[in-house]
N, C-alpha and C. Protein backbone atom coordinates (compact mmCIF):
# COMPACT_ATOMS: atom_id res chain seq x y z
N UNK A 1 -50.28 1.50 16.00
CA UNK A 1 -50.51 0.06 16.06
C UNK A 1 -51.09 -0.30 17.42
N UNK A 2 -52.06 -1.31 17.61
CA UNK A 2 -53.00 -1.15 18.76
C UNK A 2 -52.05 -1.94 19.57
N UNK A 3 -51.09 -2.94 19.07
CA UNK A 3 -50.83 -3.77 20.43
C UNK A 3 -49.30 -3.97 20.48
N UNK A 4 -49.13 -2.80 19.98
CA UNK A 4 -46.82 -2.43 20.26
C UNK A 4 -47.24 -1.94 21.42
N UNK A 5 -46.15 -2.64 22.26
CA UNK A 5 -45.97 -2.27 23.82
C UNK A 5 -44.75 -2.13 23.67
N UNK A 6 -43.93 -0.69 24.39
CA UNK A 6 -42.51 -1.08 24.46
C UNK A 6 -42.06 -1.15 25.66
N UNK A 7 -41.38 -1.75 26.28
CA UNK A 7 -40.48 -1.99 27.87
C UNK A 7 -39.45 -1.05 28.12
N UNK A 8 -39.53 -0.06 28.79
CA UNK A 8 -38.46 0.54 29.16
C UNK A 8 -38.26 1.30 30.50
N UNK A 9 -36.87 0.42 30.99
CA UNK A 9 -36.52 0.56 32.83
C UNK A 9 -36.65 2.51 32.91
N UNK A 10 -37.11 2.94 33.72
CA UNK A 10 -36.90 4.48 34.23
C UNK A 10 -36.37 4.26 35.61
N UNK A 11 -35.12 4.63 35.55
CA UNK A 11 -34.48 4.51 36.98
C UNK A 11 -34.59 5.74 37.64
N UNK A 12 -35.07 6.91 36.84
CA UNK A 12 -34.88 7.71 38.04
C UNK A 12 -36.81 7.80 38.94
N UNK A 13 -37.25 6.67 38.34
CA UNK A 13 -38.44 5.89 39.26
C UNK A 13 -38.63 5.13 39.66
N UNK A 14 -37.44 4.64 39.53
CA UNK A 14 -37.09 2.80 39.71
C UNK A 14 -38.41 2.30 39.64
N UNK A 15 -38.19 2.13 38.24
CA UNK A 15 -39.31 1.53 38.11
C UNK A 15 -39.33 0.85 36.31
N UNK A 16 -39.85 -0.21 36.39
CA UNK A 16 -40.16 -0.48 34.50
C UNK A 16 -41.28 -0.17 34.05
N UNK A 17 -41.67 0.56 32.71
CA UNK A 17 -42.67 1.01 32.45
C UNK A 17 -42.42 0.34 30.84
N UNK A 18 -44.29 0.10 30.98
CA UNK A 18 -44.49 -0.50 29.60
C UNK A 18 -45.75 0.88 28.60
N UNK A 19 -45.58 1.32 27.97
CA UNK A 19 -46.19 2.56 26.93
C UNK A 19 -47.06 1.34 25.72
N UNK A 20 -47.95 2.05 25.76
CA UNK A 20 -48.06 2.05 24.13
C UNK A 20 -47.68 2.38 22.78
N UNK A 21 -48.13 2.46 21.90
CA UNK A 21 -47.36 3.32 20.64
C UNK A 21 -47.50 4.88 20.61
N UNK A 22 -48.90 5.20 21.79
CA UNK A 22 -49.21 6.70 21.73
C UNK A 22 -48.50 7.32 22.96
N UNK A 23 -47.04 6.58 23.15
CA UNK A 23 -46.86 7.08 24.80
C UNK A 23 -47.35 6.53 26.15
N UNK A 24 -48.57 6.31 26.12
CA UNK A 24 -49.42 5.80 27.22
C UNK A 24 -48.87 5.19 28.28
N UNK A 25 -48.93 5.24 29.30
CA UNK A 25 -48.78 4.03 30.11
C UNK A 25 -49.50 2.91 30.60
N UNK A 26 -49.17 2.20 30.09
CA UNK A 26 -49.93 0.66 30.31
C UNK A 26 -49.99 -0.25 31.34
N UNK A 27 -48.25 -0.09 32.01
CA UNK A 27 -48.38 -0.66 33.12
C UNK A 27 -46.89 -0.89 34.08
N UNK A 28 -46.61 -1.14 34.93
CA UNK A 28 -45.52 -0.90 35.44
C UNK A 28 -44.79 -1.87 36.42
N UNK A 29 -43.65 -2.01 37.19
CA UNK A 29 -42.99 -2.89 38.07
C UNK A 29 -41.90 -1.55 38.88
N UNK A 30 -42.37 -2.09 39.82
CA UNK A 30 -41.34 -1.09 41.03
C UNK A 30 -40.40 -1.69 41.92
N UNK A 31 -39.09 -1.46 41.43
CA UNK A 31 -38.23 -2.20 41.88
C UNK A 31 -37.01 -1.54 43.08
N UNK A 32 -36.27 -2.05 43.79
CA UNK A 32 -35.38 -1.45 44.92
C UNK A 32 -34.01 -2.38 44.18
N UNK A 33 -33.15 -1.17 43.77
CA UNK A 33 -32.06 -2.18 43.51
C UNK A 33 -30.46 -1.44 44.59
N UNK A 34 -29.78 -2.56 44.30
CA UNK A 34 -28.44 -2.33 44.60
C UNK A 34 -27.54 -2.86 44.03
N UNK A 35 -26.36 -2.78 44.51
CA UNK A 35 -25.04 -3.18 43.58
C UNK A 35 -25.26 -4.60 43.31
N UNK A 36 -26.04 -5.25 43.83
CA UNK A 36 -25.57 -6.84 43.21
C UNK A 36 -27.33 -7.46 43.24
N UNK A 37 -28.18 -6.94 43.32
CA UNK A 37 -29.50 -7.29 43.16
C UNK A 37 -30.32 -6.25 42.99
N UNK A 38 -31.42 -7.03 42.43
CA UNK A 38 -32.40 -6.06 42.28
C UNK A 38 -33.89 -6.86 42.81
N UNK A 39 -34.65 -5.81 43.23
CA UNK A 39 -36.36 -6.94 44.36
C UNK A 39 -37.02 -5.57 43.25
N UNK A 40 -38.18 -6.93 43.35
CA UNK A 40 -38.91 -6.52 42.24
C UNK A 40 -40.24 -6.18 43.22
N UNK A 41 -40.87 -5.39 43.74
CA UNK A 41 -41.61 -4.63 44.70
C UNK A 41 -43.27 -4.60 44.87
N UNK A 42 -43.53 -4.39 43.60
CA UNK A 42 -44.97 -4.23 43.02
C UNK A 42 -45.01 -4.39 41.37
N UNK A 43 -45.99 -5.07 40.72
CA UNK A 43 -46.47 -5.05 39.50
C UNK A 43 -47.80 -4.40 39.73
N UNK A 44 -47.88 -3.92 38.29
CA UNK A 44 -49.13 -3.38 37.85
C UNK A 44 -49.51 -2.91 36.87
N UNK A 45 -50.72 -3.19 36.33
CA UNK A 45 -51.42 -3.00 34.85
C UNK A 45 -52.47 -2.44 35.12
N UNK A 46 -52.46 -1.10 34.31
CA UNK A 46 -53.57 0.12 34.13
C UNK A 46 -54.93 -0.87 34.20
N UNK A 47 -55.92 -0.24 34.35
CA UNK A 47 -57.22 -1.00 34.46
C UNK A 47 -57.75 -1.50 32.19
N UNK A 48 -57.40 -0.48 32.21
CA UNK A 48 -57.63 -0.49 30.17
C UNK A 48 -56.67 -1.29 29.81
N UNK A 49 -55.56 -1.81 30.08
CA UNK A 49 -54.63 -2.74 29.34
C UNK A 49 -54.29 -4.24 30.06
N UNK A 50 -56.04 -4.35 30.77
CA UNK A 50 -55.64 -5.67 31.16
C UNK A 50 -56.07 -6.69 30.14
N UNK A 51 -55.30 -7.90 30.54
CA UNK A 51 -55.51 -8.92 29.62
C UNK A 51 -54.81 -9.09 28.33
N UNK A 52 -54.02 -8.13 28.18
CA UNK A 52 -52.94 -7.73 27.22
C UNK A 52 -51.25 -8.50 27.21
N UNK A 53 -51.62 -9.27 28.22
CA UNK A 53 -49.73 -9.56 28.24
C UNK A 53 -48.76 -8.92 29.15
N UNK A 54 -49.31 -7.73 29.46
CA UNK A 54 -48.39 -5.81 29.68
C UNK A 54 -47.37 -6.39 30.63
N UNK A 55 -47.84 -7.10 32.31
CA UNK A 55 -46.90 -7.65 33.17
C UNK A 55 -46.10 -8.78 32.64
N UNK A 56 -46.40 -9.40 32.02
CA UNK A 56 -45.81 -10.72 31.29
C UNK A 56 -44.39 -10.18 30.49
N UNK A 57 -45.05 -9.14 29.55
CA UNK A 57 -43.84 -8.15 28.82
C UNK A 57 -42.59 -7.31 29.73
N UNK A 58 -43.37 -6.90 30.61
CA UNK A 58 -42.05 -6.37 31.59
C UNK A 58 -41.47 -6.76 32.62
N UNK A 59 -42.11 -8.64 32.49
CA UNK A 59 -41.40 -9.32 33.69
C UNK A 59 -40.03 -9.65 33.11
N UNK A 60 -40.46 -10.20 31.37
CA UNK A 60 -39.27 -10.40 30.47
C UNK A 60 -38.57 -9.80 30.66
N UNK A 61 -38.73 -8.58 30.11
CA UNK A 61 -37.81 -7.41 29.81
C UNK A 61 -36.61 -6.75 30.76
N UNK A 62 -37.32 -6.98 32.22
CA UNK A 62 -36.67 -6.79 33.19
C UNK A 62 -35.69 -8.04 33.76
N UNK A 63 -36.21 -9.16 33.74
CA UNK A 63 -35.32 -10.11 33.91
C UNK A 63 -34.35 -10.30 32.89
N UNK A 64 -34.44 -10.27 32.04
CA UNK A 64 -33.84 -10.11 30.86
C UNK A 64 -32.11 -9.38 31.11
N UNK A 65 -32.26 -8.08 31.77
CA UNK A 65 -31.83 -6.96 31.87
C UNK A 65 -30.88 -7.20 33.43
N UNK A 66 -31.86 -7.88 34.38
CA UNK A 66 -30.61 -8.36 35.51
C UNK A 66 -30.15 -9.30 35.12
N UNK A 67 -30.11 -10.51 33.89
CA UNK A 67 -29.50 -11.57 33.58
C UNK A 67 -28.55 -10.85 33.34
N UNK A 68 -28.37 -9.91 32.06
CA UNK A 68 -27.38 -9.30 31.10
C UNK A 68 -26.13 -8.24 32.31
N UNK A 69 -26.87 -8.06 33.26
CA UNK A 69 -26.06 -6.72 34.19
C UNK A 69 -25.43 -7.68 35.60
N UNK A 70 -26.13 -9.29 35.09
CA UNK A 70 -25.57 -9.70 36.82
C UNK A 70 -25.89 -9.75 38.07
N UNK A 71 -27.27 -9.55 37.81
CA UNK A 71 -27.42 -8.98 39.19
C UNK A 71 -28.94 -10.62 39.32
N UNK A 72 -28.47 -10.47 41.16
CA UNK A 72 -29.50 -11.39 40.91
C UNK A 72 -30.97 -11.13 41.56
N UNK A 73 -31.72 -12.06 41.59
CA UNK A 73 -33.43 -11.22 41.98
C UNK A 73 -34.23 -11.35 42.79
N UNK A 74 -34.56 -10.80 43.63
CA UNK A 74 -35.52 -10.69 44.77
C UNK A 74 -37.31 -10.84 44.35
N UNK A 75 -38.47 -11.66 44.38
CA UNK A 75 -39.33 -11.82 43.65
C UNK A 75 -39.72 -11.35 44.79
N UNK A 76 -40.08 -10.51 45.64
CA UNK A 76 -41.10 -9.75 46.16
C UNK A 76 -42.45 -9.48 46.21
N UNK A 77 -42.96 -9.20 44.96
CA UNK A 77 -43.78 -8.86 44.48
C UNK A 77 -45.12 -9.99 43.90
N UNK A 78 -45.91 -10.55 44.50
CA UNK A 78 -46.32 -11.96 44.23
C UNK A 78 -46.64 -11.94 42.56
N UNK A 79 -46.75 -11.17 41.83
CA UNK A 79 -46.87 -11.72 40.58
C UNK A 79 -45.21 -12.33 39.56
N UNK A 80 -44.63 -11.44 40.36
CA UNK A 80 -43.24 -11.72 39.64
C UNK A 80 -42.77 -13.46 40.36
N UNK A 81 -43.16 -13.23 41.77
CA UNK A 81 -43.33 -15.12 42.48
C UNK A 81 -43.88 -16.26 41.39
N UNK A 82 -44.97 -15.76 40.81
CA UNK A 82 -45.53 -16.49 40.18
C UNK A 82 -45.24 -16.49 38.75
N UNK A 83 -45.05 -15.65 38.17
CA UNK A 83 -44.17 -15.90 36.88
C UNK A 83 -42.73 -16.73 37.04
N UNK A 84 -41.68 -16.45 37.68
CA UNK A 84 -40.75 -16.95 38.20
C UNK A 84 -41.16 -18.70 38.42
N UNK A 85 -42.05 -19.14 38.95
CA UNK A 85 -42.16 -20.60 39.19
C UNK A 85 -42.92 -21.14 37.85
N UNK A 86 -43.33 -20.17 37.03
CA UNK A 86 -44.14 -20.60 35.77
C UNK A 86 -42.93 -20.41 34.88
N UNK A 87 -42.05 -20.07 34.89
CA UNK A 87 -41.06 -19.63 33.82
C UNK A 87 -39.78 -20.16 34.17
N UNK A 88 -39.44 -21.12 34.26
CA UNK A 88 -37.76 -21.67 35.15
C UNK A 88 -36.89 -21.33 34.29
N UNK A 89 -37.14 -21.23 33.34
CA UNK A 89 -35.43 -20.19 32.35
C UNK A 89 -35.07 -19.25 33.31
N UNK A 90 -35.38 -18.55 34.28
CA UNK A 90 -34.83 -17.72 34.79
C UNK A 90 -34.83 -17.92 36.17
N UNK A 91 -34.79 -19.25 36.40
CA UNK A 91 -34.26 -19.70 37.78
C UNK A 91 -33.12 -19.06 38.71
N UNK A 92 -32.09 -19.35 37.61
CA UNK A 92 -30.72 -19.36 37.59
C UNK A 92 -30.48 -17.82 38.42
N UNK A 93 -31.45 -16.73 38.30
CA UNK A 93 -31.58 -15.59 38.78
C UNK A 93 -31.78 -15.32 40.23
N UNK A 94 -32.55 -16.38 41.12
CA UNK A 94 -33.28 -16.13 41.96
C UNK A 94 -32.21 -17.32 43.15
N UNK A 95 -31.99 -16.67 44.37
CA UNK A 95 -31.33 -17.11 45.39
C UNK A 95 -30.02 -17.03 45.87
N UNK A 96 -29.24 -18.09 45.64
CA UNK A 96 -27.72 -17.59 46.27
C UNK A 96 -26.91 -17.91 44.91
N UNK A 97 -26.20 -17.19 44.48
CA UNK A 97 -25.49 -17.35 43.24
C UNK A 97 -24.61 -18.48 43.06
N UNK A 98 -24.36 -19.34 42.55
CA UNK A 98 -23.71 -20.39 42.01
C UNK A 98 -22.32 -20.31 42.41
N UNK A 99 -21.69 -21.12 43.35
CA UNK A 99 -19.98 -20.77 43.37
C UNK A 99 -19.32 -21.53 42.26
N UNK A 100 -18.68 -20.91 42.10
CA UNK A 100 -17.76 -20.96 40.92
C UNK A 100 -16.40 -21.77 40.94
């Protein structure tokens, strides 16, 4: 199928990688984490899978994933800056955590 992308974190590259259906790599996010955050470092999309969504898919996927684990997020990386201010559902992620 030409346009299944799947998202999946590789920690022992710290890193998220997005494949195609043939394996491929399409495109990626390099992240530095620790016990209570994670900074999101660099994005990047292969030169052949631009215009595809690919960073959009693994900005989700990854935020997604420090929502669910707790952890909160360091936008580092100016594309993840800019998704982050285009996307405020996941505000709640970014700065000093909410006291309780």
């Amino acid at each position: 199928m030409d346009n299944e992308i799947t998202i999946a974190d590789a920690p022992d590259s710290s890193r998220y990688e997005a494949r195609d259906a043939d394996g491929n790599l399409m495109g990626f996010v390099d992240y530095k984490l620790t016990s209570s955050a994670i900074a999101f470092l660099h994005a990047e999309t292969l030169p052949d899978y631009r215009g595809r969504g690919v960073a959009g898919k693994i900005a989700v996927k990854s935020l997604e994933d420090a929502r669910d684990t707790g952890l909160r997020v360091k936008p580092l990386c100016p594309f993840y800056k800019q998704f982050l201010e285009e996307h405020t559902e996941y505000a709640d992620l970014v700065g000093a955590p909410e006291a309780k």
